[in-house]
N, C-alpha and C. Protein backbone atom coordinates (compact mmCIF):
# COMPACT_ATOMS: atom_id res chain seq x y z
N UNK A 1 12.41 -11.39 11.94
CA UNK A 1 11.66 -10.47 11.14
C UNK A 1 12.34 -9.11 11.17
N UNK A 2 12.26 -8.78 9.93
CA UNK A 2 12.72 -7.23 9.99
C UNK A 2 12.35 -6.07 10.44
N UNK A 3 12.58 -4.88 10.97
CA UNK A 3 12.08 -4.09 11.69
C UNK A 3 11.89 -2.97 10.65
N UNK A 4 11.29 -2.38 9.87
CA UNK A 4 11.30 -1.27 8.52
C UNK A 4 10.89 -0.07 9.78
N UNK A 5 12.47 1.06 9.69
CA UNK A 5 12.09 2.08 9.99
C UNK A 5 12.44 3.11 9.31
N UNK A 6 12.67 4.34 9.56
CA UNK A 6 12.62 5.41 8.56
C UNK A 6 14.12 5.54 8.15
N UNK A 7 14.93 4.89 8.95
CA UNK A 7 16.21 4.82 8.33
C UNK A 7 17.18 3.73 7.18
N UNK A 8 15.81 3.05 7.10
CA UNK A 8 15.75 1.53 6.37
C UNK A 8 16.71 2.22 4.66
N UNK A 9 18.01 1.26 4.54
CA UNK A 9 18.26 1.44 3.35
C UNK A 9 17.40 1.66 2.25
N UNK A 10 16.53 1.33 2.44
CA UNK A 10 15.22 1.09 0.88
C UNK A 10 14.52 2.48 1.24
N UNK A 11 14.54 2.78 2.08
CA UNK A 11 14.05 4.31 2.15
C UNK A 11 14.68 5.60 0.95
N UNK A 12 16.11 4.96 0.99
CA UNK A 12 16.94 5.76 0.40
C UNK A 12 17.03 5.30 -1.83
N UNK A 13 16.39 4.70 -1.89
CA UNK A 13 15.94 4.28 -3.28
C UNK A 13 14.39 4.45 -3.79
N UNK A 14 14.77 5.19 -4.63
CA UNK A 14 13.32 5.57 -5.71
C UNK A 14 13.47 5.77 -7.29
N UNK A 15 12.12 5.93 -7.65
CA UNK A 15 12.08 5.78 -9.11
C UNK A 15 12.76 7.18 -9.72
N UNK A 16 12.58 6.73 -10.84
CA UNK A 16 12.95 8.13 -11.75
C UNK A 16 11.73 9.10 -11.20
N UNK A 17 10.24 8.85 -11.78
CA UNK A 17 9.55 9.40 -11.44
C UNK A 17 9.35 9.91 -9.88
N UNK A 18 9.78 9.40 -9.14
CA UNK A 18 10.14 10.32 -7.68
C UNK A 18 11.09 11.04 -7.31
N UNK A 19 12.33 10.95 -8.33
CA UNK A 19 13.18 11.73 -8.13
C UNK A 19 12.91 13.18 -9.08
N UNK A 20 12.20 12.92 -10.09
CA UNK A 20 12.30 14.01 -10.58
C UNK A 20 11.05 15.27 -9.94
N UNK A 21 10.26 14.32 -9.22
CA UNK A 21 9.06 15.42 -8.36
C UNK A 21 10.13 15.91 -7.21
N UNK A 22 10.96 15.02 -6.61
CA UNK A 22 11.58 15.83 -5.62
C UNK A 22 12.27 17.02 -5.78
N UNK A 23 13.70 16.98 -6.98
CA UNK A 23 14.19 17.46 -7.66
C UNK A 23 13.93 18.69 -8.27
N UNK A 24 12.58 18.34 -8.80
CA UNK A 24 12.06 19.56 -9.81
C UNK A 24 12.49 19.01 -11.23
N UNK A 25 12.67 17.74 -11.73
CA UNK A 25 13.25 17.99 -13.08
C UNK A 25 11.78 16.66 -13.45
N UNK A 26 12.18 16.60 -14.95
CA UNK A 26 11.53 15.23 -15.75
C UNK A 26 11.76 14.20 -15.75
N UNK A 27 10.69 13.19 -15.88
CA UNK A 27 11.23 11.75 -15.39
C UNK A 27 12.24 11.17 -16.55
N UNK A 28 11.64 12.12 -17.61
CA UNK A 28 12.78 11.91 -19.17
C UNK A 28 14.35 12.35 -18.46
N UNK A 29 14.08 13.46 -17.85
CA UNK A 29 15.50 13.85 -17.72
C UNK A 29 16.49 13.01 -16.59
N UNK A 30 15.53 12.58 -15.93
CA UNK A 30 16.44 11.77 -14.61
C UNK A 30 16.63 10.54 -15.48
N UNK A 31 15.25 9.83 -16.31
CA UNK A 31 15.66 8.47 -16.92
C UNK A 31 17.45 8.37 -18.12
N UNK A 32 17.01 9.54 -19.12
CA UNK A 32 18.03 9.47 -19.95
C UNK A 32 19.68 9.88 -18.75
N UNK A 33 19.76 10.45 -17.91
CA UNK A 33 20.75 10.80 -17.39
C UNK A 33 21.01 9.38 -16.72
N UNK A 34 20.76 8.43 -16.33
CA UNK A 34 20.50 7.26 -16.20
C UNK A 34 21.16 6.31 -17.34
N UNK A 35 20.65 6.22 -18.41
CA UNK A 35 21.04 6.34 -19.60
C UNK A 35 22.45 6.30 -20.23
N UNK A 36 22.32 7.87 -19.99
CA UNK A 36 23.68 8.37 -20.67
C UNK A 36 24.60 8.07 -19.50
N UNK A 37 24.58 7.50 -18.19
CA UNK A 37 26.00 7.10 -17.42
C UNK A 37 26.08 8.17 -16.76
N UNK A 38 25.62 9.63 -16.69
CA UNK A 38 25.98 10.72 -15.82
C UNK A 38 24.99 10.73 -14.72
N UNK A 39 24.25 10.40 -14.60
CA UNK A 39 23.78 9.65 -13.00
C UNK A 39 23.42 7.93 -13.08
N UNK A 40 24.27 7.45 -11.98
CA UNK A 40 24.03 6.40 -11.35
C UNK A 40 22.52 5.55 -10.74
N UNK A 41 21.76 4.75 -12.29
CA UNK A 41 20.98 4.21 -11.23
C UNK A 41 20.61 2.61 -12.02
N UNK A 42 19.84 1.99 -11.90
CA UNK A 42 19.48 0.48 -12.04
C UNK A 42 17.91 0.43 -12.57
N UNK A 43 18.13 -0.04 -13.43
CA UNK A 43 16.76 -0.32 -14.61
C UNK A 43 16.08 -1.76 -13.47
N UNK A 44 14.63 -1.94 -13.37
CA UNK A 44 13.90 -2.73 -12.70
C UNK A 44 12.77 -2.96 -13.67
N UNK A 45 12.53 -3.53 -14.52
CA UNK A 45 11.69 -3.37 -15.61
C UNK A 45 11.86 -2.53 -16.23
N UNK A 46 10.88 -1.61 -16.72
CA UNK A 46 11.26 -0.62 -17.47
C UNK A 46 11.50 0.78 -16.82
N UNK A 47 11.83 0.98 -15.20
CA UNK A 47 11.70 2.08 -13.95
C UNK A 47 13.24 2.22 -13.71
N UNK A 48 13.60 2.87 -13.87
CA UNK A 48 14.98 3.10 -13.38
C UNK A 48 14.97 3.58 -11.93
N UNK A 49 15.89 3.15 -11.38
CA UNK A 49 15.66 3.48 -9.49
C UNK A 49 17.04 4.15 -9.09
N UNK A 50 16.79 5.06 -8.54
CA UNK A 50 18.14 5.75 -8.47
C UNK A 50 18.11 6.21 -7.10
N UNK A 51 19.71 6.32 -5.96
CA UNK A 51 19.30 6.37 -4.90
C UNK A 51 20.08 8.38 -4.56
N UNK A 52 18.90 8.43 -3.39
CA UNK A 52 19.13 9.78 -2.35
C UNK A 52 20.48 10.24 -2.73
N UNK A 53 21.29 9.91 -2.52
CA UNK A 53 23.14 9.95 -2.86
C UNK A 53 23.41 10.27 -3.99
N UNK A 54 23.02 9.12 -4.69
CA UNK A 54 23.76 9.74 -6.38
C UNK A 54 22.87 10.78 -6.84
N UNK A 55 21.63 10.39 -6.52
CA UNK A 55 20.86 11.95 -7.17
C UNK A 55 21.60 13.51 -6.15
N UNK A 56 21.87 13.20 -5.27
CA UNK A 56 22.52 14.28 -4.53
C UNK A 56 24.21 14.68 -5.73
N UNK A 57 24.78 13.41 -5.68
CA UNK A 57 25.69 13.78 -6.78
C UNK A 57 25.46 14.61 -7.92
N UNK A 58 24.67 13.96 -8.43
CA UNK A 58 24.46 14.36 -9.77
C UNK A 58 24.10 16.25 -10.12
N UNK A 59 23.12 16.13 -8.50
CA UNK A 59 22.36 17.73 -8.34
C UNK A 59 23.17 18.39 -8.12
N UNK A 60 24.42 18.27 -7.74
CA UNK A 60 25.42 18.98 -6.75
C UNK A 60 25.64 20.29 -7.92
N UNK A 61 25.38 21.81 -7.20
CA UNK A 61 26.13 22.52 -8.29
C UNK A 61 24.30 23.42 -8.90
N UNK A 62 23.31 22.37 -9.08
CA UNK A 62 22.27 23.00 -9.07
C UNK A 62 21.09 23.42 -7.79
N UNK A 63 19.83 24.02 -8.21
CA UNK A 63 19.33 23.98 -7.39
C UNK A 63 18.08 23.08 -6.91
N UNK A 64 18.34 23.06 -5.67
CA UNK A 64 17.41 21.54 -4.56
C UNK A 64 16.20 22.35 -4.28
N UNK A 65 15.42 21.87 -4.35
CA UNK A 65 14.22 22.43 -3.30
C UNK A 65 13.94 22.07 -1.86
N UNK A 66 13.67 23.01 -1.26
CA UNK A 66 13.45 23.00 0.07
C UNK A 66 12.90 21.76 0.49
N UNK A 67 11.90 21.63 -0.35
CA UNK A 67 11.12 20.67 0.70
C UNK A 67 11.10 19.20 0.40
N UNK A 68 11.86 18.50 0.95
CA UNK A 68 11.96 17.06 0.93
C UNK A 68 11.39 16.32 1.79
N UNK A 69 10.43 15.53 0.98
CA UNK A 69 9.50 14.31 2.13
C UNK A 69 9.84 14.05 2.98
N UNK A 70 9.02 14.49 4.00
CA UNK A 70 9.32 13.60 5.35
C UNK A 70 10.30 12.06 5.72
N UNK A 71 9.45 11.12 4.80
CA UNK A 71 9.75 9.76 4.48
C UNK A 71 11.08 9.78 3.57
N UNK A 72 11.89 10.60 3.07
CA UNK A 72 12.76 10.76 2.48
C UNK A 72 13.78 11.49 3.49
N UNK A 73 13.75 12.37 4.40
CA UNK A 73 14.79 13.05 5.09
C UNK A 73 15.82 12.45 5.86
N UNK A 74 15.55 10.94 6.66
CA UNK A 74 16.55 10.17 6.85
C UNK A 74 18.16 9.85 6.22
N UNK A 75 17.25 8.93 4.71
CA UNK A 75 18.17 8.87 4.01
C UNK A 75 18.83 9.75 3.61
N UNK A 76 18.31 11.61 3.09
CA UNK A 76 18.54 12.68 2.56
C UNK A 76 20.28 13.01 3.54
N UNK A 77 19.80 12.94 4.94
CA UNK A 77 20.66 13.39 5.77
C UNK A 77 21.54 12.65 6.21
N UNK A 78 21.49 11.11 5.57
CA UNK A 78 22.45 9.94 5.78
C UNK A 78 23.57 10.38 3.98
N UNK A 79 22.40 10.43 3.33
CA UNK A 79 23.05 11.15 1.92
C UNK A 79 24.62 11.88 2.13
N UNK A 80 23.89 13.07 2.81
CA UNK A 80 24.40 14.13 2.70
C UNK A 80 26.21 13.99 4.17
N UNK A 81 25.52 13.31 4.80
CA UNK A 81 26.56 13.22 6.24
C UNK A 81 27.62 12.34 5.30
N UNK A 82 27.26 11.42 4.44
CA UNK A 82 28.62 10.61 3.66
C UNK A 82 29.36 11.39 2.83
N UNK A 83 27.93 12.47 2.19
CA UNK A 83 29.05 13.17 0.83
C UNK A 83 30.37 13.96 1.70
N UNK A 84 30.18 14.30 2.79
CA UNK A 84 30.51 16.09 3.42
C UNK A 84 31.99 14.78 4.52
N UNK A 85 31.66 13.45 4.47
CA UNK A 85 32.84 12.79 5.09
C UNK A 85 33.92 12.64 4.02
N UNK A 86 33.31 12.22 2.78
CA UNK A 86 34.34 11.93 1.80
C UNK A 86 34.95 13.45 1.20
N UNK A 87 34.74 14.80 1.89
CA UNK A 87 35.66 15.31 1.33
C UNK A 87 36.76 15.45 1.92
């Protein structure tokens, strides 16, 4: 059996609509960017799911808001420790 903890890959995947409350933007705007190929994410019915990382990509350059879910800061800081290796 699997052990789901806060560092669980699936932690690090969410909808459009959760990325754009985190973000600050529209679920139009995260979906069509989705869309249009300039962010990276995967249609699941009609929900596009896009992960911690590429939305970090994509944001790079604008501004983040402070406050990122609890239940999200794992992945945020697993995010962020890969982008800052690959330079």
């Amino acid at each position: 059996m699997h052990n789901n903890d806060d560092s669980d890959c699936l932690m690090a995947v969410m909808t459009a609509q959760e990325a754009a409350q985190i973000w600050g933007l529209s679920r139009n705007a995260v979906s069509d960017a989705c869309r249009r190929g300039a962010l990276r994410g995967r249609k699941s019915g009609k929900t596009w799911l896009v992960t911690v990382g590429d939305m970090l990509v994509y944001q790079r350059g604008r501004y983040w808001p402070d406050m990122i879910p609890v239940e999200l800061k794992p992945a945020f800081d697993q995010a962020i420790a890969y982008m800052n290796d690959r330079k």
